[in-house]
PDB file of N, CA and C in Angstrom:
ATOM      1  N   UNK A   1     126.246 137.151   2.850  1.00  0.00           N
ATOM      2  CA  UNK A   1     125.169 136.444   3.506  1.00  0.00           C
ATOM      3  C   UNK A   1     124.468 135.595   2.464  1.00  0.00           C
ATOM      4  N   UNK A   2     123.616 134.443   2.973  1.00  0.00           N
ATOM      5  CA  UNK A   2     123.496 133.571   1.820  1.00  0.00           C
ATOM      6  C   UNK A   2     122.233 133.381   2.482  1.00  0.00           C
ATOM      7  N   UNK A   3     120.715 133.685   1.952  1.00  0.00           N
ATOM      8  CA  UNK A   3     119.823 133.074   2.408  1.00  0.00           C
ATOM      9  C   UNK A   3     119.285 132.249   1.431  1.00  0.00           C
ATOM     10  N   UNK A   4     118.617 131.083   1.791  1.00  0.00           N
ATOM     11  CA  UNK A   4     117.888 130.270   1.783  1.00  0.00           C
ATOM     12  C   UNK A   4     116.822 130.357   0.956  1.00  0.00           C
ATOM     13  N   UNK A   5     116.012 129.857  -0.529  1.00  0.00           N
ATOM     14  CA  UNK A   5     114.967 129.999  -1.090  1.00  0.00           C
ATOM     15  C   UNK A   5     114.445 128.406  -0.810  1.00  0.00           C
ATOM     16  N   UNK A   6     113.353 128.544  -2.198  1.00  0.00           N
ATOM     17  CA  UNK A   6     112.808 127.005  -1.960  1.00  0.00           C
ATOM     18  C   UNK A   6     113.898 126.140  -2.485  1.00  0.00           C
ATOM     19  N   UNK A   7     114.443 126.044  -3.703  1.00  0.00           N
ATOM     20  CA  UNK A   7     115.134 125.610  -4.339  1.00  0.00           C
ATOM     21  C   UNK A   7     116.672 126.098  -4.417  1.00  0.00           C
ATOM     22  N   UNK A   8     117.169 127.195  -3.827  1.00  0.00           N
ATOM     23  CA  UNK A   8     118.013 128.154  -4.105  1.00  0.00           C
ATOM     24  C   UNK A   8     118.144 128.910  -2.941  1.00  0.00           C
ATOM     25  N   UNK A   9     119.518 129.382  -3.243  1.00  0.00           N
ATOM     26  CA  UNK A   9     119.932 130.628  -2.220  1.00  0.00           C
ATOM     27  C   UNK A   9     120.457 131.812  -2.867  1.00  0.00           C
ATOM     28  N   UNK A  10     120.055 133.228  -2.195  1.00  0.00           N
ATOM     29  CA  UNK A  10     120.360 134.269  -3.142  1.00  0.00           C
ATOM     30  C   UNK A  10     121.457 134.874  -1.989  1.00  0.00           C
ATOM     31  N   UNK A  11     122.596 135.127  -2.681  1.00  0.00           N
ATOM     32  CA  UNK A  11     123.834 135.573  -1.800  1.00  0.00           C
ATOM     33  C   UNK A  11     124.249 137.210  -2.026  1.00  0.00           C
ATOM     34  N   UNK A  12     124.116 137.513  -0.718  1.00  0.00           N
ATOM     35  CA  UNK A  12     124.082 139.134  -0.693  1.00  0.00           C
ATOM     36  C   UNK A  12     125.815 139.551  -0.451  1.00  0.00           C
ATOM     37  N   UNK A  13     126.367 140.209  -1.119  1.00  0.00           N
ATOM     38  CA  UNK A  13     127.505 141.425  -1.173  1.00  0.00           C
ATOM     39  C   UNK A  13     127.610 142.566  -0.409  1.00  0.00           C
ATOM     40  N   UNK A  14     128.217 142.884   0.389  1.00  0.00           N
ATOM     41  CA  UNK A  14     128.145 144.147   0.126  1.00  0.00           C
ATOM     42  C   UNK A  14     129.987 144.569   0.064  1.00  0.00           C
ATOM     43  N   UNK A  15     129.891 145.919  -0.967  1.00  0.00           N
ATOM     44  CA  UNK A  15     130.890 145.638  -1.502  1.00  0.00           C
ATOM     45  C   UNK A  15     130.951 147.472  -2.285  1.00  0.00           C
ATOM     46  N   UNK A  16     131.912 147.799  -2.479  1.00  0.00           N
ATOM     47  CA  UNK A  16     132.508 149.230  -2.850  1.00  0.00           C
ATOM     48  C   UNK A  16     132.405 148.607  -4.402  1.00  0.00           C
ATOM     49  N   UNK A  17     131.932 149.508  -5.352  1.00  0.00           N
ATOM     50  CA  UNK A  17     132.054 149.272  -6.653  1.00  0.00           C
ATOM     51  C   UNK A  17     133.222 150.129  -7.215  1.00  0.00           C
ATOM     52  N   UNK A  18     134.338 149.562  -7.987  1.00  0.00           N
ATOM     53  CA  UNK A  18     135.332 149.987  -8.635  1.00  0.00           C
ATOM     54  C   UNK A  18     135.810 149.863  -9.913  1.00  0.00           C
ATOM     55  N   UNK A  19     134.536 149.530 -10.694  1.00  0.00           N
ATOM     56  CA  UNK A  19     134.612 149.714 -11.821  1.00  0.00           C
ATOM     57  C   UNK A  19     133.861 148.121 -12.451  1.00  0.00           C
ATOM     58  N   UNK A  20     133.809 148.504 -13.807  1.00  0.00           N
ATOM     59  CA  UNK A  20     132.866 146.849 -14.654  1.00  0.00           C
ATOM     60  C   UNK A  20     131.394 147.094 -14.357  1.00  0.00           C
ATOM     61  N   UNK A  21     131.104 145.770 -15.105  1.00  0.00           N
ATOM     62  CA  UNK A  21     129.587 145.809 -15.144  1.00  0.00           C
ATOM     63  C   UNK A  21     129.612 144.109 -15.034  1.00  0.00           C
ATOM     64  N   UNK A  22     129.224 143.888 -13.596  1.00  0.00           N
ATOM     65  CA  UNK A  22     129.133 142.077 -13.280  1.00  0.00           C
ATOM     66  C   UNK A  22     127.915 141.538 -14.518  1.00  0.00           C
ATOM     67  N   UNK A  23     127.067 142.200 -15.244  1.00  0.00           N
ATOM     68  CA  UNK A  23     125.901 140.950 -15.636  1.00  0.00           C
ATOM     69  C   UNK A  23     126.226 140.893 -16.939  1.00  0.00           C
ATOM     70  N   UNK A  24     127.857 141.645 -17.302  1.00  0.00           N
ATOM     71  CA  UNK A  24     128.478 141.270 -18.586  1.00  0.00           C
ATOM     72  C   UNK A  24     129.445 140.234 -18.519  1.00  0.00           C
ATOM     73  N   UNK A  25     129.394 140.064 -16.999  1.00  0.00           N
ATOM     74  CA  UNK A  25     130.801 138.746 -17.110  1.00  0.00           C
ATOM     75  C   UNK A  25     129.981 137.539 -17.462  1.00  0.00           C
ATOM     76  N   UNK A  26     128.558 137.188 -17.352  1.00  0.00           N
ATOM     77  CA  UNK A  26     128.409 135.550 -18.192  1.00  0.00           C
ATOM     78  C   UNK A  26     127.277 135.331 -17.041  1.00  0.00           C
ATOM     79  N   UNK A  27     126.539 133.843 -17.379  1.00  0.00           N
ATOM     80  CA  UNK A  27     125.471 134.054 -16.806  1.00  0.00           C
ATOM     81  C   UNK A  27     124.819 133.864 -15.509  1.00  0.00           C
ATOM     82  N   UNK A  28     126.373 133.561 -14.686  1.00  0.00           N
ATOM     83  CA  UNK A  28     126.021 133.304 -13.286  1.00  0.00           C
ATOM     84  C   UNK A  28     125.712 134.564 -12.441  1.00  0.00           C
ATOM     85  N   UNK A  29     125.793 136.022 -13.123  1.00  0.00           N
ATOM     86  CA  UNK A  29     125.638 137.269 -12.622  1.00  0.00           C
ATOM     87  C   UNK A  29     125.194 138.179 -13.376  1.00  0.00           C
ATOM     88  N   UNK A  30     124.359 137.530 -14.332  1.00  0.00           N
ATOM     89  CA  UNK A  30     123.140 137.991 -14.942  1.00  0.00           C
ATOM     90  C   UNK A  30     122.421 139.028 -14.176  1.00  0.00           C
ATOM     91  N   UNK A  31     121.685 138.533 -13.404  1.00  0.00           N
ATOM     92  CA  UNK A  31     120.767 139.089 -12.147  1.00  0.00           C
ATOM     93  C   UNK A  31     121.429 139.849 -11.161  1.00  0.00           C
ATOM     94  N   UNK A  32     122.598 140.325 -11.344  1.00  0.00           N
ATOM     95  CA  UNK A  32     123.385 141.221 -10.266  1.00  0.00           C
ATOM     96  C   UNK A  32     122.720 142.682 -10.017  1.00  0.00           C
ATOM     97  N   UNK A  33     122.465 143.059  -9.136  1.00  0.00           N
ATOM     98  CA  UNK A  33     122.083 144.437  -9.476  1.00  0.00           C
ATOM     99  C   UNK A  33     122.869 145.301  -8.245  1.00  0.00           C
ATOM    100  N   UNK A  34     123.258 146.208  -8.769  1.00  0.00           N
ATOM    101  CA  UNK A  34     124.155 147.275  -8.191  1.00  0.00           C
ATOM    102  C   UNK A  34     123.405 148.182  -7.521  1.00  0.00           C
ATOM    103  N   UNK A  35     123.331 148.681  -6.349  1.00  0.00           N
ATOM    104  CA  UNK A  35     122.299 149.332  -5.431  1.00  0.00           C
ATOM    105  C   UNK A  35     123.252 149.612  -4.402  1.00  0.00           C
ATOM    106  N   UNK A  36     123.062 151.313  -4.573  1.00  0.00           N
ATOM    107  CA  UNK A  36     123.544 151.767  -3.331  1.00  0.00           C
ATOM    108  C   UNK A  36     122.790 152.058  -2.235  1.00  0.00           C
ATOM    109  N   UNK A  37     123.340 152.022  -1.021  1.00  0.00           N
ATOM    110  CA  UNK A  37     122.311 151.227   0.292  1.00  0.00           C
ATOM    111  C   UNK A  37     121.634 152.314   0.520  1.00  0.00           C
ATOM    112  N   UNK A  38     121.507 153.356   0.231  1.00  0.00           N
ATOM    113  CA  UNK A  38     120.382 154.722   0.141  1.00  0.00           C
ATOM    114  C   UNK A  38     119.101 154.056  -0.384  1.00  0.00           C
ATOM    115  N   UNK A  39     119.678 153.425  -1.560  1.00  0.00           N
ATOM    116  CA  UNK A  39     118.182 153.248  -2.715  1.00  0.00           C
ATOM    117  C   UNK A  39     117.437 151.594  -2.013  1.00  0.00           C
ATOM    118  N   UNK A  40     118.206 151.238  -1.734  1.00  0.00           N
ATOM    119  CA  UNK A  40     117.678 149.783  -1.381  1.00  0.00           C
ATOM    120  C   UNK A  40     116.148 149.794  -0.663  1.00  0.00           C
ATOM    121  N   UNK A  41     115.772 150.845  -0.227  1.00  0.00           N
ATOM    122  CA  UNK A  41     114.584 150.736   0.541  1.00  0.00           C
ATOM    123  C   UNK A  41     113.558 150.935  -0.584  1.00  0.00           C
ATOM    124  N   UNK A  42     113.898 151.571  -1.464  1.00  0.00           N
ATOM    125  CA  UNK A  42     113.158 151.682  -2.723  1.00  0.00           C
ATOM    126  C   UNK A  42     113.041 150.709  -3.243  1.00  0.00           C
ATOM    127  N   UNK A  43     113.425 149.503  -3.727  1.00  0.00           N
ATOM    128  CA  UNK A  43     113.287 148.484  -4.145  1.00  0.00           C
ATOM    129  C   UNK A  43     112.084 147.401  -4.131  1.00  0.00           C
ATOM    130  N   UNK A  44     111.307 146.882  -4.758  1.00  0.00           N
ATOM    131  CA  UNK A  44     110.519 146.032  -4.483  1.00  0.00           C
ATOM    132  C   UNK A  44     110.532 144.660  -4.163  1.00  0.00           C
ATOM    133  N   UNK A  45     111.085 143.898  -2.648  1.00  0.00           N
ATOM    134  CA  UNK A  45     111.874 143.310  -2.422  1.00  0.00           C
ATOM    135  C   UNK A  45     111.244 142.214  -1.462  1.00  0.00           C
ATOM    136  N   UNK A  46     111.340 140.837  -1.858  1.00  0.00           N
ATOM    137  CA  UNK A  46     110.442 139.746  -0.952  1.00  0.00           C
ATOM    138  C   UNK A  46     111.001 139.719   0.111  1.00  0.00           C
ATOM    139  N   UNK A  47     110.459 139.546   1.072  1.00  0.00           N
ATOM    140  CA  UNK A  47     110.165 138.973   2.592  1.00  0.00           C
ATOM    141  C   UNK A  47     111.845 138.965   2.969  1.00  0.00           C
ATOM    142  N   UNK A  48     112.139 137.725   2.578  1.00  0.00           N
ATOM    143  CA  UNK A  48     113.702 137.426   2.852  1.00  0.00           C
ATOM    144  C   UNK A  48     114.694 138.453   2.503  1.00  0.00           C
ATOM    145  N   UNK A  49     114.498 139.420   1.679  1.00  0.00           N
ATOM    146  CA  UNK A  49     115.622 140.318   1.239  1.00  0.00           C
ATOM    147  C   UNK A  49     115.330 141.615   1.955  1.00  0.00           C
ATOM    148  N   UNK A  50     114.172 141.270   2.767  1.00  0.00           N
ATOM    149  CA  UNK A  50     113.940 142.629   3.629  1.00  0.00           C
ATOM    150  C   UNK A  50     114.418 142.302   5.018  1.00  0.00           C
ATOM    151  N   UNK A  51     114.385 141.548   5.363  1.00  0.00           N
ATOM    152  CA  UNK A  51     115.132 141.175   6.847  1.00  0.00           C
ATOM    153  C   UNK A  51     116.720 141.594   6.321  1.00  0.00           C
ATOM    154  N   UNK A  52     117.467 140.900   5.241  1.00  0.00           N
ATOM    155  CA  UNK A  52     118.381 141.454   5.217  1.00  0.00           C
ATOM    156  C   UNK A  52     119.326 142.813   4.611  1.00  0.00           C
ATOM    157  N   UNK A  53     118.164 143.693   4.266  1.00  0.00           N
ATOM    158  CA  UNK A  53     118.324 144.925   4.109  1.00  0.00           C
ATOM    159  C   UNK A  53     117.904 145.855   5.395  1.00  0.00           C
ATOM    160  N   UNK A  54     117.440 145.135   6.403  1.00  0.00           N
ATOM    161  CA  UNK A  54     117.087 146.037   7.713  1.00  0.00           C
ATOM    162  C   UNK A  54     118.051 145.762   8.795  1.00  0.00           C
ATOM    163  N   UNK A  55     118.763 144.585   7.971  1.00  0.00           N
ATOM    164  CA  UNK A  55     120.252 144.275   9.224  1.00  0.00           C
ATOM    165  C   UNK A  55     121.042 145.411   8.974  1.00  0.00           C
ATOM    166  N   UNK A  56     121.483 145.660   7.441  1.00  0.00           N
ATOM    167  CA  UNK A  56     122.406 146.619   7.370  1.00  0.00           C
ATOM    168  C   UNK A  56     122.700 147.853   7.756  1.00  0.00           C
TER     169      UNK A  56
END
Protein backbone atom coordinates (compact mmCIF):
# COMPACT_ATOMS: atom_id res chain seq x y z
CA UNK A 1 0.00 0.00 0.00
CA UNK A 2 1.41 3.36 -0.80
CA UNK A 3 -0.02 6.34 0.98
CA UNK A 4 0.29 9.69 0.18
CA UNK A 5 2.39 12.47 2.36
CA UNK A 6 2.90 16.15 1.60
CA UNK A 7 5.85 15.66 -0.42
CA UNK A 8 6.16 11.83 -0.32
CA UNK A 9 4.64 8.51 -0.01
CA UNK A 10 5.42 5.97 2.67
CA UNK A 11 4.87 2.33 1.23
CA UNK A 12 3.64 -0.33 3.56
CA UNK A 13 4.79 -4.30 3.27
CA UNK A 14 3.52 -6.73 4.68
CA UNK A 15 5.67 -9.51 4.43
CA UNK A 16 7.15 -12.86 6.43
CA UNK A 17 10.72 -12.00 7.51
CA UNK A 18 13.38 -14.62 6.41
CA UNK A 19 16.32 -13.45 7.29
CA UNK A 20 18.81 -9.87 6.77
CA UNK A 21 18.56 -6.68 8.11
CA UNK A 22 16.87 -4.19 5.19
CA UNK A 23 18.45 -0.70 6.81
CA UNK A 24 21.91 -2.41 6.05
CA UNK A 25 21.19 -2.72 2.40
CA UNK A 26 21.85 1.30 1.68
CA UNK A 27 19.90 4.26 2.08
CA UNK A 28 16.66 3.83 0.47
CA UNK A 29 15.69 1.45 3.58
CA UNK A 30 17.29 3.18 6.14
CA UNK A 31 13.95 3.84 7.88
CA UNK A 32 12.62 0.23 7.50
CA UNK A 33 11.35 -1.00 10.59
CA UNK A 34 10.43 -4.58 11.20
CA UNK A 35 7.19 -4.92 13.35
CA UNK A 36 5.31 -7.74 14.00
CA UNK A 37 1.53 -6.99 13.63
CA UNK A 38 1.00 -7.80 17.51
CA UNK A 39 3.33 -4.78 18.33
CA UNK A 40 2.13 -2.35 15.74
CA UNK A 41 -0.54 -0.94 18.00
CA UNK A 42 2.23 -0.01 20.26
CA UNK A 43 3.83 2.17 18.04
CA UNK A 44 3.64 5.88 17.96
CA UNK A 45 2.13 6.33 14.64
CA UNK A 46 0.58 9.50 12.53
CA UNK A 47 -2.87 9.70 11.40
CA UNK A 48 -2.18 8.02 7.98
CA UNK A 49 -0.33 4.95 9.31
CA UNK A 50 -3.19 4.36 11.63
CA UNK A 51 -5.93 3.95 9.14
CA UNK A 52 -3.59 1.57 7.66
CA UNK A 53 -2.74 -0.48 10.55
CA UNK A 54 -6.60 -0.80 11.44
CA UNK A 55 -7.19 -2.24 7.84
CA UNK A 56 -5.02 -5.10 8.65
Amino acid sequence: MDVPRTQTYTRYYLAERVGGTPSAMGWESQCVMLVPQDKLASLNLREPDRVVVSAL
